[in-house]
Structures are given as structure tokens and as C-alpha cells.
PDB file of N, CA and C in Angstrom:
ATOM      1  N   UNK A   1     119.251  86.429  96.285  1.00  0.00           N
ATOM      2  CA  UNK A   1     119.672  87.606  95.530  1.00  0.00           C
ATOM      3  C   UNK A   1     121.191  87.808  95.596  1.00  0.00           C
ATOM      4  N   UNK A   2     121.749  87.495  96.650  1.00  0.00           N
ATOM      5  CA  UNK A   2     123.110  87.655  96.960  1.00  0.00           C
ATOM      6  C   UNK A   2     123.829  86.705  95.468  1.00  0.00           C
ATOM      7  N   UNK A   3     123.411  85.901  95.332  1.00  0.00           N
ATOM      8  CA  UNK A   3     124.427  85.008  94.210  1.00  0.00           C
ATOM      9  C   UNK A   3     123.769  85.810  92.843  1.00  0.00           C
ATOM     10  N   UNK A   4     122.851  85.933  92.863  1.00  0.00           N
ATOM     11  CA  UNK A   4     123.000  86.873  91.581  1.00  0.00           C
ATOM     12  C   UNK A   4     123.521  88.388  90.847  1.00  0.00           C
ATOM     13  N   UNK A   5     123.973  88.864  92.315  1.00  0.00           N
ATOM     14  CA  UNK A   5     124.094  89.765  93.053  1.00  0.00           C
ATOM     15  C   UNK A   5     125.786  89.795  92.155  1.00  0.00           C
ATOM     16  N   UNK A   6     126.462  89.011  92.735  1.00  0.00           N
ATOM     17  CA  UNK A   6     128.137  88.092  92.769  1.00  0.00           C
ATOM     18  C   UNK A   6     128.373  88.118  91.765  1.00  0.00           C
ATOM     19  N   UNK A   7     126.985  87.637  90.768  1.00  0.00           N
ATOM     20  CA  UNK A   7     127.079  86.742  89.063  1.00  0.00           C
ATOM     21  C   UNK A   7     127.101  88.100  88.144  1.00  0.00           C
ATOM     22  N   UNK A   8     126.495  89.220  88.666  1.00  0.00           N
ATOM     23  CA  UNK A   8     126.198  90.170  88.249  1.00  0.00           C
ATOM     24  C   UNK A   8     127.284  91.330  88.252  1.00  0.00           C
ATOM     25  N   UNK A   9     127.925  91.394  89.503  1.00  0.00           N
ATOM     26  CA  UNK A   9     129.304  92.094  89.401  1.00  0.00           C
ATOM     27  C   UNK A   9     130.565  91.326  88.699  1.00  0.00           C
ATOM     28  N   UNK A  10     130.283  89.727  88.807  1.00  0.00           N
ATOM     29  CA  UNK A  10     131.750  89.400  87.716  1.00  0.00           C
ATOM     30  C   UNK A  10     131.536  89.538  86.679  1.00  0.00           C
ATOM     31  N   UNK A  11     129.520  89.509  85.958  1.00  0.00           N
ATOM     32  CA  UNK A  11     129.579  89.782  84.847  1.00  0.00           C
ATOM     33  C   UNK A  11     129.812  91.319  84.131  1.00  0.00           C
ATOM     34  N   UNK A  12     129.964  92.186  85.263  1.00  0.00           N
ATOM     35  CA  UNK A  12     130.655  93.831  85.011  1.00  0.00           C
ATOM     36  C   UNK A  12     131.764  93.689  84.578  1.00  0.00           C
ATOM     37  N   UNK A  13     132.235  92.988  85.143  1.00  0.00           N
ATOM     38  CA  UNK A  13     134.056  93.105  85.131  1.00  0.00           C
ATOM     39  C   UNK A  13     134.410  92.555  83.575  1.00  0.00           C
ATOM     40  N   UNK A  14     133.494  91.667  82.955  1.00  0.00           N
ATOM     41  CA  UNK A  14     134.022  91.373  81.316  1.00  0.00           C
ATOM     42  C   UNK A  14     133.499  91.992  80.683  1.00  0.00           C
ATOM     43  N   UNK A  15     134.141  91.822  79.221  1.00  0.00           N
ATOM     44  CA  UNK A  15     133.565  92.816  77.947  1.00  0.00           C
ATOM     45  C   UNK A  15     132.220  92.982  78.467  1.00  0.00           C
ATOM     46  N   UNK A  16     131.261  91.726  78.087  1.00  0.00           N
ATOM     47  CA  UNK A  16     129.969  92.207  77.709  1.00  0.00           C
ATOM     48  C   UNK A  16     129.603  92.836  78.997  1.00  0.00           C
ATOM     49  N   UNK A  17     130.151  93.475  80.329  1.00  0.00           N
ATOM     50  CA  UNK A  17     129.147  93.971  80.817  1.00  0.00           C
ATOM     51  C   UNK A  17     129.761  95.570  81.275  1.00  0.00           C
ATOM     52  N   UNK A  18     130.503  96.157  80.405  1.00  0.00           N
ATOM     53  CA  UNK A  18     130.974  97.259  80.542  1.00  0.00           C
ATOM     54  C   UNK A  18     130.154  98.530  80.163  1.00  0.00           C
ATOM     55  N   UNK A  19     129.910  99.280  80.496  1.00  0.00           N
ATOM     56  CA  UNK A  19     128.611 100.601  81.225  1.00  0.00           C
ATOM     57  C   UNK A  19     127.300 100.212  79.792  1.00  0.00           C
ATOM     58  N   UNK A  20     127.943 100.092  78.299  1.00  0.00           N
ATOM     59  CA  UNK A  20     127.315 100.242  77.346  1.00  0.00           C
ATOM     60  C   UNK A  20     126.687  98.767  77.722  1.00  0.00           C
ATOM     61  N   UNK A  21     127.333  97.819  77.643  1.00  0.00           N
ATOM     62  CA  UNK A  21     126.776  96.286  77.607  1.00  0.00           C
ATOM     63  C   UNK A  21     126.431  95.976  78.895  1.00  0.00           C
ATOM     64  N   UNK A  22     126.166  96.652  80.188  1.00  0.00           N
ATOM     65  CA  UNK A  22     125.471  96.266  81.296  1.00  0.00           C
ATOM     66  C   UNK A  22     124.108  97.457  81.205  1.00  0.00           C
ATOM     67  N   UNK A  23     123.709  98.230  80.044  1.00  0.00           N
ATOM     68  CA  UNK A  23     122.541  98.871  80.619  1.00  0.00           C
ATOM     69  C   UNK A  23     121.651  98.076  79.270  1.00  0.00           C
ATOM     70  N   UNK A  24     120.977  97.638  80.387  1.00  0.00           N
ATOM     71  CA  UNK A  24     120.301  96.216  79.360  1.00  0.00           C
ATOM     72  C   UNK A  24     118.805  97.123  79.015  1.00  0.00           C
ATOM     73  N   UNK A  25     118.136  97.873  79.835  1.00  0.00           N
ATOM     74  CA  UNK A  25     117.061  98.128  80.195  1.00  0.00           C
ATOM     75  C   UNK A  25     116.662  99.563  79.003  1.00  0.00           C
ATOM     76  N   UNK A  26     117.890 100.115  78.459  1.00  0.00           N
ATOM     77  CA  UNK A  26     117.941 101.655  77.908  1.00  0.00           C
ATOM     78  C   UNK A  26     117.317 102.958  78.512  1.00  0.00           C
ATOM     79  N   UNK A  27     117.437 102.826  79.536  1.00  0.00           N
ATOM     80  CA  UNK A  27     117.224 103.765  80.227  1.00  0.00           C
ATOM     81  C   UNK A  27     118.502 105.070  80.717  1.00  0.00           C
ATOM     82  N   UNK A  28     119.352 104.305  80.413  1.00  0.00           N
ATOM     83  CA  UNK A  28     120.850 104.859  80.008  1.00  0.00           C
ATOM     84  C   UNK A  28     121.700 105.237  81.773  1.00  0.00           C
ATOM     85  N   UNK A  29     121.326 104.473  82.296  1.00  0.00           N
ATOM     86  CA  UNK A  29     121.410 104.486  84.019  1.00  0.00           C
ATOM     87  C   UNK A  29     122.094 102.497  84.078  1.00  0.00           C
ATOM     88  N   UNK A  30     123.134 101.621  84.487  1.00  0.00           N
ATOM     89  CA  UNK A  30     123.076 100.765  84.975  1.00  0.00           C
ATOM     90  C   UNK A  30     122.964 100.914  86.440  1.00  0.00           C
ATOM     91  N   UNK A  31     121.770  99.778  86.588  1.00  0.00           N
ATOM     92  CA  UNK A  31     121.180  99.606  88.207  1.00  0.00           C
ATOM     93  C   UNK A  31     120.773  98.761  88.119  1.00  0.00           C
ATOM     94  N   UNK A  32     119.784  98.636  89.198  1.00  0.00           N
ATOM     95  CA  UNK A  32     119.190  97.405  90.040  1.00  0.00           C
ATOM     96  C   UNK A  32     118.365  96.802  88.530  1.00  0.00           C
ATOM     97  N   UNK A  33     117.928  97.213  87.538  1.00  0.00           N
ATOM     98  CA  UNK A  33     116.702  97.118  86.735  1.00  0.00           C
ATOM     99  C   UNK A  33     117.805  96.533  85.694  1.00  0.00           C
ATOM    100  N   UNK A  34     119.114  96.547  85.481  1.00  0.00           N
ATOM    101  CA  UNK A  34     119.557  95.970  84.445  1.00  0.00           C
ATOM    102  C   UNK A  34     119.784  94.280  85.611  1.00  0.00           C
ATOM    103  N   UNK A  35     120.282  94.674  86.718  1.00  0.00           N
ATOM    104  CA  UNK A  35     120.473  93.244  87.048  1.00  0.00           C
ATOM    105  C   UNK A  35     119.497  92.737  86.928  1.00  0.00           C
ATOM    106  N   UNK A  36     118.018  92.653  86.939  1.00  0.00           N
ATOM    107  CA  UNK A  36     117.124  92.155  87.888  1.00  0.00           C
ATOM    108  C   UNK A  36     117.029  91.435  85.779  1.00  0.00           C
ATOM    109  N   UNK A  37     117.120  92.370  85.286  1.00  0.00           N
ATOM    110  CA  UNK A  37     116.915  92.224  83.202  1.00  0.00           C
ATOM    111  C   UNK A  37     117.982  90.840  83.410  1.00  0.00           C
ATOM    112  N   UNK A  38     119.525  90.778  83.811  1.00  0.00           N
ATOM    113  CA  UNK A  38     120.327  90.244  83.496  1.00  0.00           C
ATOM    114  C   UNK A  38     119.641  89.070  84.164  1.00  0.00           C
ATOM    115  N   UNK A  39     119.796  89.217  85.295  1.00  0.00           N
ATOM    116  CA  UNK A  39     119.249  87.852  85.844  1.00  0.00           C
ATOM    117  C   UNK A  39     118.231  87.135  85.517  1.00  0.00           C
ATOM    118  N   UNK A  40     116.954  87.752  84.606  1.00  0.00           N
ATOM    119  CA  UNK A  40     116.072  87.153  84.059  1.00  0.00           C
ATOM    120  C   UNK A  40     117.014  86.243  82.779  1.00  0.00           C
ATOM    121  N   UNK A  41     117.795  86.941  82.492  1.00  0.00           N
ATOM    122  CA  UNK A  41     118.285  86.512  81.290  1.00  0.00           C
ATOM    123  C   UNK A  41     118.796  85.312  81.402  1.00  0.00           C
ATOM    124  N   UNK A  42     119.775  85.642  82.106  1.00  0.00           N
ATOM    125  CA  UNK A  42     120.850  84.281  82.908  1.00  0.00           C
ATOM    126  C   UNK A  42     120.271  83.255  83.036  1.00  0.00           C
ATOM    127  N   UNK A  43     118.921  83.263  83.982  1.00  0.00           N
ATOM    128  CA  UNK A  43     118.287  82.364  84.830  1.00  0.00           C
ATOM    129  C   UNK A  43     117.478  81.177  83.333  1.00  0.00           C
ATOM    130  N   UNK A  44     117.058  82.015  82.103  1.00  0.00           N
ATOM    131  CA  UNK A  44     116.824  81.672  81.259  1.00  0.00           C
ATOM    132  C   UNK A  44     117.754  80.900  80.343  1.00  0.00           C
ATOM    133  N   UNK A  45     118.837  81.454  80.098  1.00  0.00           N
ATOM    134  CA  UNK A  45     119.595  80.697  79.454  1.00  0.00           C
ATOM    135  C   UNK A  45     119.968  79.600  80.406  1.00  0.00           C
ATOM    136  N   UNK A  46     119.505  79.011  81.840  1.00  0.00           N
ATOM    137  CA  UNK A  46     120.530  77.839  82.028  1.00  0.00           C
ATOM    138  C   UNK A  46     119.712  76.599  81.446  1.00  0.00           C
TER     139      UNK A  46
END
């Protein structure tokens, strides 16, 4: 979890993951539930 963890805060820091483009889930809260979304995502696209 820790490296996705890492992958997940550098992906904050660019455009796409700024408050609007890191709440993946619409629940209108970024948390644990957008990473866990992102990381499904990620893990998919490799």
C-alpha cells in the first residue's frame, strides 16, 4: 500500500489530481476511496 500510497500523492501534486480531478468516487470528499478508485485504475492501465 505504501507505493501506491507515494503514486497517489505525486499523482495530487499534477493537474489531473487536483481536489476536482482526485475525487474519483463523487462523493465530493477526496480520501482513502478515491485512492483505493485510483489505484484500481492505475493498476489497470499497466
Amino acid at each position: 500500500h505504501t507505493f501506491l500510497a507515494i503514486l497517489f500523492d505525486n499523482w495530487l501534486a499534477t493537474d489531473y489530481g487536483d481536489c476536482e480531478g482526485a475525487e474519483l468516487t463523487g462523493d465530493g470528499f477526496v480520501g482513502i476511496d478515491d485512492a483505493l478508485s485510483f489505484s484500481e485504475q492505475w493498476l489497470t492501465g499497466l
